[in-house]
Protein backbone atom coordinates (compact mmCIF):
# COMPACT_ATOMS: atom_id res chain seq x y z
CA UNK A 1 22.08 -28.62 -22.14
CA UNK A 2 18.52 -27.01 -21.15
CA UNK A 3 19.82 -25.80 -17.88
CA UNK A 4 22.71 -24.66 -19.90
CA UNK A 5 20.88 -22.49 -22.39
CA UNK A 6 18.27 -20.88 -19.52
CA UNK A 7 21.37 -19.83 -17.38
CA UNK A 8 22.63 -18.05 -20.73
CA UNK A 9 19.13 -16.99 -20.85
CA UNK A 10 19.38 -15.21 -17.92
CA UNK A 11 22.27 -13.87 -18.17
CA UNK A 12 21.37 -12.18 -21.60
CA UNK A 13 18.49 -10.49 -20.21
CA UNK A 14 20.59 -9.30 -17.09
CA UNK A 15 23.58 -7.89 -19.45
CA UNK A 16 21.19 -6.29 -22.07
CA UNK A 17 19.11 -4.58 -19.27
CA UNK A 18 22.65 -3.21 -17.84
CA UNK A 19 23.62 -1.88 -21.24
CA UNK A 20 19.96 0.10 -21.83
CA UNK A 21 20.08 1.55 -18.57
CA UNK A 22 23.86 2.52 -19.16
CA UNK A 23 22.63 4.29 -22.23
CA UNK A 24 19.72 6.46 -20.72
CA UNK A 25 21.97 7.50 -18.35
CA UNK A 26 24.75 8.30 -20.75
CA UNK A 27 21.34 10.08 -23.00
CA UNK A 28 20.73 11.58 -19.74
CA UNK A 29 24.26 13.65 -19.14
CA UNK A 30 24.90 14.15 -22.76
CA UNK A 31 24.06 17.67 -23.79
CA UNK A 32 20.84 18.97 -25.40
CA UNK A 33 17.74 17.21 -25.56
CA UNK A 34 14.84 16.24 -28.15
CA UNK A 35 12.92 19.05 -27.40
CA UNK A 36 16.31 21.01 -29.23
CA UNK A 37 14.86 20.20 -32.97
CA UNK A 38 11.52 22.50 -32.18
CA UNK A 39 13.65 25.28 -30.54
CA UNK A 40 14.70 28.75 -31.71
CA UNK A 41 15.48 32.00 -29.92
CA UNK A 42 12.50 33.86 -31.56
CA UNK A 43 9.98 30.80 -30.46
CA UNK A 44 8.14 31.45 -27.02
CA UNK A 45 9.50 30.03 -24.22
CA UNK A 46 5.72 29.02 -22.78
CA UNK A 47 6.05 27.38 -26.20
CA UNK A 48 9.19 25.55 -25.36
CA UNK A 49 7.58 24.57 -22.22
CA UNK A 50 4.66 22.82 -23.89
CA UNK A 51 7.15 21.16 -26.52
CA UNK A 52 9.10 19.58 -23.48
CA UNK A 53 5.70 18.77 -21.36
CA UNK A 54 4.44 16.86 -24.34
CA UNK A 55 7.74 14.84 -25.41
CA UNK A 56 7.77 13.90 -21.26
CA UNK A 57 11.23 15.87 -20.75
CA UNK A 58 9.95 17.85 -18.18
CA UNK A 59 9.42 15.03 -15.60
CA UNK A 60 12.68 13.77 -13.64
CA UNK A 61 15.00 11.79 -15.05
CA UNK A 62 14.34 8.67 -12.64
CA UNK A 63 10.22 8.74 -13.47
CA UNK A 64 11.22 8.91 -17.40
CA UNK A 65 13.90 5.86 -16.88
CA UNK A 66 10.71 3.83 -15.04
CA UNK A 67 8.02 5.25 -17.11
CA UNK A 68 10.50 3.97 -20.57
CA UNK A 69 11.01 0.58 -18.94
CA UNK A 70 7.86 -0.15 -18.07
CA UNK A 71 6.67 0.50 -22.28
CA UNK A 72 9.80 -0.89 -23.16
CA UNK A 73 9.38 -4.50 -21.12
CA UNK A 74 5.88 -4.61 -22.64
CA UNK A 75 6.94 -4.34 -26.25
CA UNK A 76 6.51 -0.94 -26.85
CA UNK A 77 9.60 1.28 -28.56
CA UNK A 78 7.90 4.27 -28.14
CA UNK A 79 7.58 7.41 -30.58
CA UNK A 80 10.40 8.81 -32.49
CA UNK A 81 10.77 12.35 -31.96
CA UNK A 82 12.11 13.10 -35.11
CA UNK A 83 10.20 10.77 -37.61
CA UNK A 84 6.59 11.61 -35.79
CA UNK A 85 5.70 7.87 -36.16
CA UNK A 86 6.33 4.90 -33.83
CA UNK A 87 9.65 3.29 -33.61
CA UNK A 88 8.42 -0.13 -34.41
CA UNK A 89 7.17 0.96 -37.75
CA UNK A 90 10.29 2.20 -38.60
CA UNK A 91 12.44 -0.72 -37.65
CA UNK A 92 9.90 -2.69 -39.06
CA UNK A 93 11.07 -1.10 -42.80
CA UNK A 94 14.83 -1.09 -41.92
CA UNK A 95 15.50 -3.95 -39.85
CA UNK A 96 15.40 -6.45 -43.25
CA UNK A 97 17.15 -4.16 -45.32
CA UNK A 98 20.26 -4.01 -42.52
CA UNK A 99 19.66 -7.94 -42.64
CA UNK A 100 20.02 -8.18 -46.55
CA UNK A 101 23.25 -6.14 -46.36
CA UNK A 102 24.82 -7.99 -43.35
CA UNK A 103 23.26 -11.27 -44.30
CA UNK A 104 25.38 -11.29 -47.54
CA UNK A 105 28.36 -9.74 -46.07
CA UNK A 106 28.17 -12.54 -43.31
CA UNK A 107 28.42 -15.41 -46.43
CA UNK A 108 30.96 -13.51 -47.72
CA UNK A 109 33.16 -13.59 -44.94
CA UNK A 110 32.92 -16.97 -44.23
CA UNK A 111 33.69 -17.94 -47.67
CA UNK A 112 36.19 -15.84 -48.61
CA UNK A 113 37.96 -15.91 -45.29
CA UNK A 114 37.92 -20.02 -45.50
CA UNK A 115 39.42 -19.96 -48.95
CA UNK A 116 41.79 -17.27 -48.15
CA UNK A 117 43.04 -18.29 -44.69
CA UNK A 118 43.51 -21.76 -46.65
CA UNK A 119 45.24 -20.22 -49.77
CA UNK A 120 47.58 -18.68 -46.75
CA UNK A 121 48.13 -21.59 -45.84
CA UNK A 122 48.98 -23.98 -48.53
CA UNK A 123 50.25 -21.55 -50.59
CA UNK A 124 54.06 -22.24 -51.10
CA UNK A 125 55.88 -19.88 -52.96
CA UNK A 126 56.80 -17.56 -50.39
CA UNK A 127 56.56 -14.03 -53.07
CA UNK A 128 52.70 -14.45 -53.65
CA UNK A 129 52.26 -15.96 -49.92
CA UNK A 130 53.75 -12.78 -48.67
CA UNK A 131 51.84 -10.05 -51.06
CA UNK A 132 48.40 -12.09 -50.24
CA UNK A 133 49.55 -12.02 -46.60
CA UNK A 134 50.27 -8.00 -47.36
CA UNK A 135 47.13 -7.61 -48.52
CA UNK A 136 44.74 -9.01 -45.89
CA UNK A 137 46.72 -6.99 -43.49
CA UNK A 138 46.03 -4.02 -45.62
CA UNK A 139 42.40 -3.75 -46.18
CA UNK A 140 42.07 -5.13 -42.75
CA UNK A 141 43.55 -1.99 -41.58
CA UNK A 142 42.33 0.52 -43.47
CA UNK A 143 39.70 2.43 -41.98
CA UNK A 144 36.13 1.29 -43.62
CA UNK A 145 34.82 5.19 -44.44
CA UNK A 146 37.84 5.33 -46.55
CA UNK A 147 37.78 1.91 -48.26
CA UNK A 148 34.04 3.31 -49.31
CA UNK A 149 34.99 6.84 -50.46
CA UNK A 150 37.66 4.92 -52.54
CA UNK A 151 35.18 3.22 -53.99
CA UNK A 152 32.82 5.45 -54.74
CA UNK A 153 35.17 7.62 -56.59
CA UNK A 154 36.73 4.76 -58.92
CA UNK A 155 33.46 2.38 -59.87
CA UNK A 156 30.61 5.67 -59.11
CA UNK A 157 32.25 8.52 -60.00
CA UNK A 158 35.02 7.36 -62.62
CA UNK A 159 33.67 4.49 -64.24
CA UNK A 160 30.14 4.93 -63.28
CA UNK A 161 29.92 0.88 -63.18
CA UNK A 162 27.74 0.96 -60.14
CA UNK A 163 25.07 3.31 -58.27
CA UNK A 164 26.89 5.64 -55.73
CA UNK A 165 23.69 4.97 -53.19
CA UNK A 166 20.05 3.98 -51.99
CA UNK A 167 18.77 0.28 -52.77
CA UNK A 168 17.14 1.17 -55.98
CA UNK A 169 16.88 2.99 -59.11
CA UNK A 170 14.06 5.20 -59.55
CA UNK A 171 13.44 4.11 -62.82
CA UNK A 172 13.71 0.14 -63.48
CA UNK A 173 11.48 -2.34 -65.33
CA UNK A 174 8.81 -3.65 -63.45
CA UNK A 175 9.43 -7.35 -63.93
CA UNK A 176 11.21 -9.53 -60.80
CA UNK A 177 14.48 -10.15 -62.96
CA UNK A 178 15.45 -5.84 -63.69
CA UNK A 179 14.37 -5.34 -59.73
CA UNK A 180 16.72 -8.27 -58.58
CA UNK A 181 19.18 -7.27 -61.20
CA UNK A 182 18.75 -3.42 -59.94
CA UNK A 183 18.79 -3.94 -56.14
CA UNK A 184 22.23 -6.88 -56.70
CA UNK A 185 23.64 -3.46 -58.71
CA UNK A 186 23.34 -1.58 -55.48
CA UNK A 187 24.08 -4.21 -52.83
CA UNK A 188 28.11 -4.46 -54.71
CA UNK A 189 29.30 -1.47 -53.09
CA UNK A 190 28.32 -1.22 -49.50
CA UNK A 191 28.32 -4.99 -49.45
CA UNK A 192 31.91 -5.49 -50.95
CA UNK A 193 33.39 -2.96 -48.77
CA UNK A 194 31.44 -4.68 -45.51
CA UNK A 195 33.07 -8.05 -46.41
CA UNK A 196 36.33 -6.99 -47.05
CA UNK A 197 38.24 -6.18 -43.20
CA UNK A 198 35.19 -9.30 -42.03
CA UNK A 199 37.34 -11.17 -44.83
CA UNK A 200 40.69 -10.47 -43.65
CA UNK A 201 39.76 -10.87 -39.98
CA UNK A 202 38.52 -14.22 -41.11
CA UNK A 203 41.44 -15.51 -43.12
CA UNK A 204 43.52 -14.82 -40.01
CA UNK A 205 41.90 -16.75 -37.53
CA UNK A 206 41.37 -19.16 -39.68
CA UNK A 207 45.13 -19.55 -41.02
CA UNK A 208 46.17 -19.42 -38.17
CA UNK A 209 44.10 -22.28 -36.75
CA UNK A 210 44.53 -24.41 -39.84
CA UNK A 211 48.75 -24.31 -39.47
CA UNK A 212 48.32 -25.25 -35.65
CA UNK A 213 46.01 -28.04 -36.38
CA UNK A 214 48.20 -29.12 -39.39
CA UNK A 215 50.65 -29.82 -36.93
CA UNK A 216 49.40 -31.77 -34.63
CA UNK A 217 50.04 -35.52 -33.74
CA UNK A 218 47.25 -37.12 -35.15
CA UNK A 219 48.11 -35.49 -38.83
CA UNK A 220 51.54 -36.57 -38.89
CA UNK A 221 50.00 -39.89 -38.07
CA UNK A 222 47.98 -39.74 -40.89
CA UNK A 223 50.64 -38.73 -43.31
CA UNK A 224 52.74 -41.77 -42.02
CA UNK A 225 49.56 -43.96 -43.10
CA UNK A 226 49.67 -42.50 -46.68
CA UNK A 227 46.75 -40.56 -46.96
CA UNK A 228 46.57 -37.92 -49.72
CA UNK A 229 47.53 -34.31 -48.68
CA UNK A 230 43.46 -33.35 -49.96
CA UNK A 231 42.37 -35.73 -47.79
CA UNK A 232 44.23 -34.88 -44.61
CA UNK A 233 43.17 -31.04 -45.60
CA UNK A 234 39.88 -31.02 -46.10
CA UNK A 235 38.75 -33.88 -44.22
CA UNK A 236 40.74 -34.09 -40.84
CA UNK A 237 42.93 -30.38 -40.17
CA UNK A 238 39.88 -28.11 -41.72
CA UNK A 239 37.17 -29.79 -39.48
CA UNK A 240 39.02 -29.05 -36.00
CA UNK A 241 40.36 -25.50 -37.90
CA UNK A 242 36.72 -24.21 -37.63
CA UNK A 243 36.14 -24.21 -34.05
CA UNK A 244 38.35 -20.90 -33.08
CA UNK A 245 35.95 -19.52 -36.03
CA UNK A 246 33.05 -21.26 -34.92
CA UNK A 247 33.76 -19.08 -31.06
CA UNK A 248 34.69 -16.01 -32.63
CA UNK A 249 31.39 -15.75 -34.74
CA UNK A 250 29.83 -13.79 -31.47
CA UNK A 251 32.26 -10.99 -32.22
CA UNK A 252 31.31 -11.17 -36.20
CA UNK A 253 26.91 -9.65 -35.28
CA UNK A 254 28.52 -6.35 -33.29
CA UNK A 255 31.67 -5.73 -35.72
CA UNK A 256 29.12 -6.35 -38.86
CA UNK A 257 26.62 -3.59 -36.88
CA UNK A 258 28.89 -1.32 -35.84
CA UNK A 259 30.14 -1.40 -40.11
CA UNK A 260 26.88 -1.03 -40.85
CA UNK A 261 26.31 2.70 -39.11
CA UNK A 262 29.17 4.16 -40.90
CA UNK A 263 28.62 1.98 -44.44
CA UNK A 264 24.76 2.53 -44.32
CA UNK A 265 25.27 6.27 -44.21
CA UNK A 266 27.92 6.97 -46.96
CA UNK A 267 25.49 4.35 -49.19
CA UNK A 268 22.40 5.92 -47.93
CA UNK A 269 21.25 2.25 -47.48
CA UNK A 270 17.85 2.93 -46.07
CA UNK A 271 18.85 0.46 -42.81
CA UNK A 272 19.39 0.50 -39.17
CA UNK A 273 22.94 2.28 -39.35
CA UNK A 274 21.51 5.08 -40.92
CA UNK A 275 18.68 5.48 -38.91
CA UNK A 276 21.24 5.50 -36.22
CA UNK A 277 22.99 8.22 -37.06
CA UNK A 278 20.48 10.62 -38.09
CA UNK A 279 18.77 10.03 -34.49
CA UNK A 280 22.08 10.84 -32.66
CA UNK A 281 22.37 14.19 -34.41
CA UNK A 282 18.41 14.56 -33.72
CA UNK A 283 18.83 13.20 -30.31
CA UNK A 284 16.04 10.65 -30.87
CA UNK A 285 16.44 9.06 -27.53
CA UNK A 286 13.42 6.19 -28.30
CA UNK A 287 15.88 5.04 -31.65
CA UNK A 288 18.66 4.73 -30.01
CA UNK A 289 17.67 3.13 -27.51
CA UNK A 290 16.15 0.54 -29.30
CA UNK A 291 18.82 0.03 -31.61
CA UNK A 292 20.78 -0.09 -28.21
CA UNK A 293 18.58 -3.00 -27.25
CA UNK A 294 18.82 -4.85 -30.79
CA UNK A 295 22.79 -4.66 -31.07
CA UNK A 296 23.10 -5.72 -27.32
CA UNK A 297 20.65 -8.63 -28.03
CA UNK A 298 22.92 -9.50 -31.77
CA UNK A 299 25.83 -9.41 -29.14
CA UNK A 300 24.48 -12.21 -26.42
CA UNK A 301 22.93 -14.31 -28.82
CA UNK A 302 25.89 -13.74 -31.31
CA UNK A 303 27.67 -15.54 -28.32
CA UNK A 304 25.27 -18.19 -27.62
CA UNK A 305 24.95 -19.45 -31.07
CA UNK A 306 28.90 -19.41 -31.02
CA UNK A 307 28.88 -21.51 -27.62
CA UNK A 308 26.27 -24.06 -29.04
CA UNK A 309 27.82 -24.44 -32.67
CA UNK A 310 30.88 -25.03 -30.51
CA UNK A 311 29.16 -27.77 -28.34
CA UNK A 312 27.99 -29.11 -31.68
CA UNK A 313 30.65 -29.38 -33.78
CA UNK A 314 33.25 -30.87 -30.81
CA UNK A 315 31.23 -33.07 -28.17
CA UNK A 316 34.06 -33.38 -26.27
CA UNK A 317 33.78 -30.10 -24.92
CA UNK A 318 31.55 -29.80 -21.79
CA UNK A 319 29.57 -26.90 -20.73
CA UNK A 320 31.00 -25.01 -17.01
CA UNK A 321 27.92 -26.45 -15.59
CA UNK A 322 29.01 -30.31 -16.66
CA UNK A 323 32.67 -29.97 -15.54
C-alpha cells in the first residue's frame, strides 16, 4: 500500500507540474499582459517601460517561467498584480469560504443523490418514476448560470426570501446565533444551485449501480433465503452500489471548482471562483496560476482518495502494483 501511495505521489507532482507549465505557456501566447491595467495612450511610454521592468515582463519568457518556478517550488505565490498584496494572503481569506460553499454542496450531493438514485430505483409506479427520472435529467442539463439567474429572480427579486449575494448582511446582530442564521440565509442560493446538477449526476450513477447490483446472483440468493426486501437493500445491494460512486468522487473536486467560478461570481461569494475571474479579465498571471496549481492538486488527490476509499471499502480489489 505505501509503495502504492508514493508512486501516486509521484505521479501527482509530475501531472500538476505539466498542467502549470501548460498554463504559463498558454498565459504566455494569450494576448495582452499585466502591465495592460496601468496603460493608456496619453501615459509615457518610458513610463510603460518602468511599469513592465518592475512587474518582470520585460525579461524573456523562459527566465520568467524559471524565475516563477523557482518562488513557486519554495512556497511562494508571488504578488498579485491587481490586488497589490501577496497571493497567499488572499487565498488565505478565500480558500475557506470556497470550502464552506463546496463543503456543503459536497454533503448535499451525496445525500440527495443516495436517496434519489434509490427513490429511482425502488420507486414502482412507473408515472412518478418517470417525472422524477424527467427531472434529474432536467436540472442536470440545464446550464448552471441559468439555474442561478432563475433563482435570483423568483426567491431575490420576487419574493425577496433570500439575499441576492455576498456572505453577509451588513447589518446583523452581533450574537453567534443572527451571524449563523445570516451567513445559512446566504449560503441557500449559491449552495442549492451547486448541489443540484452534483445531485442529479449522483442519482444516476448511483441508480444505475444499485439496479445492476440488485440483480446479481448473490441477491436472488438471498431472496430465496427469505430475507426482507429492507434488508437485502440497505444491507447487501447498497454496500457494493457505492463503489462506482466511491471512483467517481475524483471527478466530483474539479466539477464542484469549475461550478464554483461561474456560481461564486453571479453570488459575489467572496471565494476562489471569483477571484478567478476577476484575475483573468485583469490578467493576474500569479492568481491564476495558483488557482491552476490548487484545482490540479483537488484533481490528483480527488483521485487518490477515490482509489483508496475504493481499496477500503472492497479488499478484494488489488492495486496494479499487487496484480
Amino acid at each position: 500500500m505505501i509503495i502504492y501511495i508514493l508512486n501516486r505521489l509521484i505521479q501527482a507532482a509530475l501531472i500538476v507540474w505539466a498542467v502549470l507549465t501548460v498554463t504559463f505557456i498558454l498565459l504566455q501566447l494569450a494576448p495582452g499582459d499585466p502591465a495592460s491595467m496601468y496603460i493608456r495612450p496619453e501615459i509615457d511610454p518610458a513610463i510603460v517601460a518602468n511599469i513592465r521592468e518592475q512587474l518582470g515582463l520585460n525579461l524573456p519568457p523562459f527566465q520568467q517561467y524559471l524565475i516563477w518556478l523557482k518562488a513557486f517550488a519554495s512556497g511562494n505565490f508571488g504578488f498579485s498584480f491587481s490586488h497589490l498584496r501577496p497571493v497567499g494572503k488572499i487565498f488565505a481569506e478565500a480558500i475557506p469560504n470556497t470550502m464552506q460553499l463546496t463543503g456543503i454542496v459536497l454533503v448535499l450531493q451525496l445525500v440527495g443523490g443516495i436517496l434519489v438514485g434509490t427513490a429511482l430505483t425502488v420507486i414502482r409506479r412507473k408515472s412518478v418514476r418517470s417525472l422524477l427520472n424527467m427531472s434529474v435529467l432536467v436540472v442536470y442539463s440545464a446550464p448552471g448560470f441559468l439555474l442561478a439567474l432563475i433563482a435570483l429572480w423568483i426567491f431575490s427579486v420576487k419574493l425577496g426570501w433570500l439575499p441576492p449575494s455576498h456572505m453577509r448582511s451588513l447589518i446583523v446582530d452581533d450574537n453567534f446565533w443572527a451571524i449563523l442564521a445570516d451567513r445559512a440565509k446566504h449560503l441557500i442560493l449559491p449552495a442549492g444551485i451547486l448541489s443540484l446538477p452534483s445531485i442529479a449526476y449522483t442519482a444516476k450513477i448511483f441508480h444505475a449501480s444499485l439496479r445492476e447490483a440488485l440483480a446479481q446472483d448473490y441477491i436472488l440468493a438471498a431472496r430465496a433465503f427469505g430475507f426482507s426486501n429492507r434488508k437485502i437493500l440497505f444491507k447487501y445491494a447498497m454496500r457494493n452500489a457505492l463503489l462506482p460512486l466511491l471512483s467517481s468522487i475524483g471527478l466530483f473536486l474539479p466539477f464542484l471548482l469549475g461550478g464554483t467560478v461561474i456560481i461564486e461570481s453571479i453570488f459575489a461569494w467572496p471565494g476562489m471562483g471569483k477571484i478567478t475571474v476577476d484575475a483573468i479579465f485583469s490578467h493576474d498571471y500569479p492568481i491564476i496560476l495558483s488557482t491552476t496549481f490548487i484545482a490540479a492538486l483537488a484533481v490528483v488527490i480527488g483521485n487518490l482518495l477515490a482509489d483508496l476509499s475504493y481499496l477500503i471499502v472492497d479488499p478484494r480489489v488489488k492495486p496494479a502494483y499487487e496484480s
